[in-house]
N, C-alpha and C. Protein backbone atom coordinates (compact mmCIF):
# COMPACT_ATOMS: atom_id res chain seq x y z
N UNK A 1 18.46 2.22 0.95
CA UNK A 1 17.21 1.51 1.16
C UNK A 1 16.16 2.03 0.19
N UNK A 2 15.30 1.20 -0.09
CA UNK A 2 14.12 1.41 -1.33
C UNK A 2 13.28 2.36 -0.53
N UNK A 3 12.82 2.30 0.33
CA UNK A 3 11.95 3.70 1.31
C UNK A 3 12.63 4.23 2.49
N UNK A 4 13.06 5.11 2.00
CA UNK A 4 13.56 6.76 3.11
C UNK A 4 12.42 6.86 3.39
N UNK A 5 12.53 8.20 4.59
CA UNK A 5 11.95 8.74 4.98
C UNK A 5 11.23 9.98 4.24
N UNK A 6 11.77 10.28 2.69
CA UNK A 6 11.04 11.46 1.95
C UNK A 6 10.80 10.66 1.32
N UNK A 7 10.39 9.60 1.00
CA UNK A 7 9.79 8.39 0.09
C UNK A 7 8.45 8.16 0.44
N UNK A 8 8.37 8.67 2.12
CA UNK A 8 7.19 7.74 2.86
C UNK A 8 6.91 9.18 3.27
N UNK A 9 7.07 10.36 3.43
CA UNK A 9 6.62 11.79 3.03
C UNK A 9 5.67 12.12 1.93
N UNK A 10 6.64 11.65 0.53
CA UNK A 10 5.90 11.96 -0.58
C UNK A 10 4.24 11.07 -0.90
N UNK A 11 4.13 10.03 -0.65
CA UNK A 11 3.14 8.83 -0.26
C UNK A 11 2.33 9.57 0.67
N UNK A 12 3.12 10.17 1.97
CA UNK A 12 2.17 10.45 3.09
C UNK A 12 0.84 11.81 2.05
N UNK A 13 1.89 12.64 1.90
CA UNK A 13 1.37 13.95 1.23
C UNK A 13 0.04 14.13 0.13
N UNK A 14 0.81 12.88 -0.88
CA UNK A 14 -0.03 12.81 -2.02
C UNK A 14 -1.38 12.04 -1.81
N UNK A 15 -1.32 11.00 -0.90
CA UNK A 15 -2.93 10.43 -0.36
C UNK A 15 -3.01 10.85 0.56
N UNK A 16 -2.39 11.01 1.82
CA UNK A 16 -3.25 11.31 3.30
C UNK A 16 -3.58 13.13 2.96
N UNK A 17 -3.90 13.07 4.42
CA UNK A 17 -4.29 14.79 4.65
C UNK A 17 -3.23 15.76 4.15
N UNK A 18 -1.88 15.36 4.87
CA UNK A 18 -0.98 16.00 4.92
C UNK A 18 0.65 14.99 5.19
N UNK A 19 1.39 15.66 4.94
CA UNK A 19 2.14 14.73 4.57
C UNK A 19 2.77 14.14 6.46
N UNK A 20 2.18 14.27 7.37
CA UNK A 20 2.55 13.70 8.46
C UNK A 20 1.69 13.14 9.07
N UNK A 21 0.16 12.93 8.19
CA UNK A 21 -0.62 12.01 8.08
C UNK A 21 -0.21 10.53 7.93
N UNK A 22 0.11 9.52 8.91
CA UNK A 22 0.01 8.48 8.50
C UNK A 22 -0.63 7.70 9.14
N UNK A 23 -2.12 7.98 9.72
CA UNK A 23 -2.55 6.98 10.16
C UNK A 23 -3.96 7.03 9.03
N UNK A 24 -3.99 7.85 8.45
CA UNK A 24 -5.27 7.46 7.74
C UNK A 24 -5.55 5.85 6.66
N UNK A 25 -6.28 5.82 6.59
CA UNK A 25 -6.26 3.83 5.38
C UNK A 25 -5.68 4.57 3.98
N UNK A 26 -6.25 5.54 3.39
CA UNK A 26 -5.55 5.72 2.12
C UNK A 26 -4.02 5.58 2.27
N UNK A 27 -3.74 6.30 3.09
CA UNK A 27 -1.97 6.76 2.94
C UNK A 27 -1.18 5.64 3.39
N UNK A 28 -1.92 4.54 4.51
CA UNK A 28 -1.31 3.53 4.39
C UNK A 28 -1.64 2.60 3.76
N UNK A 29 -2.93 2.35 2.47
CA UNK A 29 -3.16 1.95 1.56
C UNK A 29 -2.12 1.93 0.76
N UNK A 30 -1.48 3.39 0.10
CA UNK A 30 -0.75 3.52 -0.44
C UNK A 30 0.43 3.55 -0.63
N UNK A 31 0.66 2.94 0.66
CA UNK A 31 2.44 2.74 1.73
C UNK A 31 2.73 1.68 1.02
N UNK A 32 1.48 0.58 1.46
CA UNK A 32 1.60 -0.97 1.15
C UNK A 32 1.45 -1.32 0.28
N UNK A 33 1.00 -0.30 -0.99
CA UNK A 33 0.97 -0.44 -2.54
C UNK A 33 2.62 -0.68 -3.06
N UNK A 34 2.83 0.95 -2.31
CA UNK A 34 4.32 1.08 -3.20
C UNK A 34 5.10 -0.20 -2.56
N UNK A 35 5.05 -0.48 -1.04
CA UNK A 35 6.11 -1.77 -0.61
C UNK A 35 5.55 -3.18 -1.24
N UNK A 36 3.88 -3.10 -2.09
CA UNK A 36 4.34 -4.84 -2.26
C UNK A 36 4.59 -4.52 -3.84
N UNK A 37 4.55 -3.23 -4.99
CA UNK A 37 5.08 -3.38 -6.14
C UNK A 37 7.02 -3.64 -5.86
N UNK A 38 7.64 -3.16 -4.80
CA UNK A 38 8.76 -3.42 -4.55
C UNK A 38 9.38 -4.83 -4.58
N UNK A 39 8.44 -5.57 -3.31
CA UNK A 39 8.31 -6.77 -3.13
C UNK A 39 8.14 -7.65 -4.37
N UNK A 40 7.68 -7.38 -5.15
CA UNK A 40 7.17 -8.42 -6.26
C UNK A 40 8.17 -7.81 -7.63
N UNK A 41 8.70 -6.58 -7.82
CA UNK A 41 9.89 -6.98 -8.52
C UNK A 41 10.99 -7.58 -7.81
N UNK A 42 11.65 -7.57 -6.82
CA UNK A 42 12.58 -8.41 -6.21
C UNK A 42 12.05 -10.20 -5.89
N UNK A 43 10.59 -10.60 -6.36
CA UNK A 43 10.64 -11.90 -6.28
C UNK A 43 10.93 -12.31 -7.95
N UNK A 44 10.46 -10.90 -8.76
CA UNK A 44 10.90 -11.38 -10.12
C UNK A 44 12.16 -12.06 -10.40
N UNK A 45 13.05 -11.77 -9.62
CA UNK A 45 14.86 -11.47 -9.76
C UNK A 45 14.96 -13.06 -9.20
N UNK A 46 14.90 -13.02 -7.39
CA UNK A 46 14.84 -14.29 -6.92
C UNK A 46 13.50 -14.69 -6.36
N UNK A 47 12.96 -15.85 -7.01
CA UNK A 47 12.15 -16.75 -7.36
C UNK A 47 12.10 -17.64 -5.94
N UNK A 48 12.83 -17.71 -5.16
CA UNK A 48 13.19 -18.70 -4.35
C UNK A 48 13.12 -17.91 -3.00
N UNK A 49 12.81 -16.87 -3.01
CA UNK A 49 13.31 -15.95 -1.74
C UNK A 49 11.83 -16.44 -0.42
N UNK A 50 11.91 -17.09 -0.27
CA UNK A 50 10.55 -17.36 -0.12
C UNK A 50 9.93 -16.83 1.62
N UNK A 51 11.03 -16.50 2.09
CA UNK A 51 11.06 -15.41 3.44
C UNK A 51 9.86 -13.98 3.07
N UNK A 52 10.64 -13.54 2.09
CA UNK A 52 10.24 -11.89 0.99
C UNK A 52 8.67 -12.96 0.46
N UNK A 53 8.82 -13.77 0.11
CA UNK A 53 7.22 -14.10 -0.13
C UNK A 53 6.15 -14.25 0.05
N UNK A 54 6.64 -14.89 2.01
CA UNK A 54 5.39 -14.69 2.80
C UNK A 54 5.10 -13.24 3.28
N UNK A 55 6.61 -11.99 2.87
CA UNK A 55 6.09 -10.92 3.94
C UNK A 55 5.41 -10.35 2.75
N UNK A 56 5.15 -10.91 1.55
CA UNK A 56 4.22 -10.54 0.43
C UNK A 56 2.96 -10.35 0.42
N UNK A 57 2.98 -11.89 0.72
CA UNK A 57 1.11 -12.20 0.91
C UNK A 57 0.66 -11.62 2.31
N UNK A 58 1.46 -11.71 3.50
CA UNK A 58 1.36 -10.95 4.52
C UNK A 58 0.49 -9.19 4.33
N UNK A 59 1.40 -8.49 3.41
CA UNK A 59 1.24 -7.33 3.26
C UNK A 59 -0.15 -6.94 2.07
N UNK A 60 -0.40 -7.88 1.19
CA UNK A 60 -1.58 -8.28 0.70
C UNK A 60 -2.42 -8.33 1.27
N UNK A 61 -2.78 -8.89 1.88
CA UNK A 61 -3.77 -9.29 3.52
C UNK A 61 -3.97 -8.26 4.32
N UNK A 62 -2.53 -7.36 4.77
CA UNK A 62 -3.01 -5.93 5.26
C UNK A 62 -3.84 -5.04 4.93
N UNK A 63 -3.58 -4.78 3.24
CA UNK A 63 -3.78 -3.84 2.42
C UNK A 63 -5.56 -4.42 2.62
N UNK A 64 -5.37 -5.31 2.36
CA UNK A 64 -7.07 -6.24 1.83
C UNK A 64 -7.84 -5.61 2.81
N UNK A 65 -7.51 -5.76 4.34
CA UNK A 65 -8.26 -5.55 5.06
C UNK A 65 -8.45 -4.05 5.11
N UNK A 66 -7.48 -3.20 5.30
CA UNK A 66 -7.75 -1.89 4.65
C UNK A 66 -8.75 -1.25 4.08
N UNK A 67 -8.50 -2.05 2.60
CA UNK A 67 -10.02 -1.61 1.80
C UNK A 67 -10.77 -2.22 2.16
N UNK A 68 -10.77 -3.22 2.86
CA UNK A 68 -12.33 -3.36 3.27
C UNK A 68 -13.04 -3.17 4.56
N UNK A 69 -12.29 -2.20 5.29
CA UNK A 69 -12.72 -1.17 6.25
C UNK A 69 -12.96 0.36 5.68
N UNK A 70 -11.91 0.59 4.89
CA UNK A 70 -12.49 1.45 4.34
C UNK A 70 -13.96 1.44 3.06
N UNK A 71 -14.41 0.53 2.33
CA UNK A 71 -15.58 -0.01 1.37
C UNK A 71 -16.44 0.22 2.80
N UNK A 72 -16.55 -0.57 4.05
CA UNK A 72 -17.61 -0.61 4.87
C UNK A 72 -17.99 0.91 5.68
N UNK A 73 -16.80 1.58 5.38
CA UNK A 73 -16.88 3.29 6.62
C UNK A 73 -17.75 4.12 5.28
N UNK A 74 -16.88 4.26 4.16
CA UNK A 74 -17.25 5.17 2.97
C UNK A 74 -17.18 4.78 1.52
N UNK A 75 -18.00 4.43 1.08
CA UNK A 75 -17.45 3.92 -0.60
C UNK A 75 -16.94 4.99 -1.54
N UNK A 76 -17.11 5.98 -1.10
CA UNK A 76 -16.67 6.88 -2.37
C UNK A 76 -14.66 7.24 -1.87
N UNK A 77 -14.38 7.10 -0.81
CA UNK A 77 -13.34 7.35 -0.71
C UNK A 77 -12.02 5.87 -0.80
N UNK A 78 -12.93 4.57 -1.02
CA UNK A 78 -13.01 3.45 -1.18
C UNK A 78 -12.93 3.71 -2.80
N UNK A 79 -13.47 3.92 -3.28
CA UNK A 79 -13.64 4.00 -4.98
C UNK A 79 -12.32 4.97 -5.16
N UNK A 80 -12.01 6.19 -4.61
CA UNK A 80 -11.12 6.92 -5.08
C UNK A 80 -9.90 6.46 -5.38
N UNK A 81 -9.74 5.94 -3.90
CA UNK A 81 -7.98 5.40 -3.75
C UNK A 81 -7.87 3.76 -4.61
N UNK A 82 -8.92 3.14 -4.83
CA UNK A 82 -8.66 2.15 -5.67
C UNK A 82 -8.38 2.61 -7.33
N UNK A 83 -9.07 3.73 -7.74
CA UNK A 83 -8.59 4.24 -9.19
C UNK A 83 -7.65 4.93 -9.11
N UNK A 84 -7.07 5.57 -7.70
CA UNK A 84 -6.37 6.58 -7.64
C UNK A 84 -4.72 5.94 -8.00
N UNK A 85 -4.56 4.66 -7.06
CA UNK A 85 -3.68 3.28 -7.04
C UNK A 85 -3.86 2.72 -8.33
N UNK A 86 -4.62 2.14 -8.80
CA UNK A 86 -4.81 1.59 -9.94
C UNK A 86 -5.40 -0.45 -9.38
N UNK A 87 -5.78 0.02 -8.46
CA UNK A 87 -6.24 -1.45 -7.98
C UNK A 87 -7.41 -2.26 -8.29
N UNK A 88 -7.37 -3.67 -8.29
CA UNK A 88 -8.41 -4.72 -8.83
C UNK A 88 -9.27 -4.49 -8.07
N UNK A 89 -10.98 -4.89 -8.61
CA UNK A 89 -11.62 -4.98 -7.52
C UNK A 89 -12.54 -3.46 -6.97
């Protein structure tokens, strides 16, 4: 599988507090980063998968709301994890 459990460790570690941090928005900011760059090379491949497409935009929409609970709590930690990710916006 594309995410083990030391997959979603290393993610936890490097943005949250600690690596058994996962309820903070960064670390699951950065959950749903790495699962929709996943997502979107496997729609590269099949084009048609269109199940994997809605759980795309689905997970888009998560993330969205995310940062924008986190932009409304703190902007500077809002600013971090968007340069930190490399995200639009």
């Amino acid at each position: 599988m594309y995410l083990d459990s030391a997959k979603k460790q290393e993610i936890f570690e490097k943005y949250g507090k600690s690596n058994t941090d996962t309820g903070s928005p960064e670390a699951q900011i950065a959950l749903f980063s790495y699962r929709i760059s996943h997502l979107t090379e496997h729609l590269k491949l099949h084009r048609k998968d269109y199940t994997t497409e809605r759980s795309l935009t689905k997970l888009v929409g998560k993330r969205r709301a995310l940062l924008t609970y986190l932009k409304d709590r703190d902007i500077e930690r809002y600013r971090a994890i968007v340069k930190a990710l490399g995200l639009r916006k």
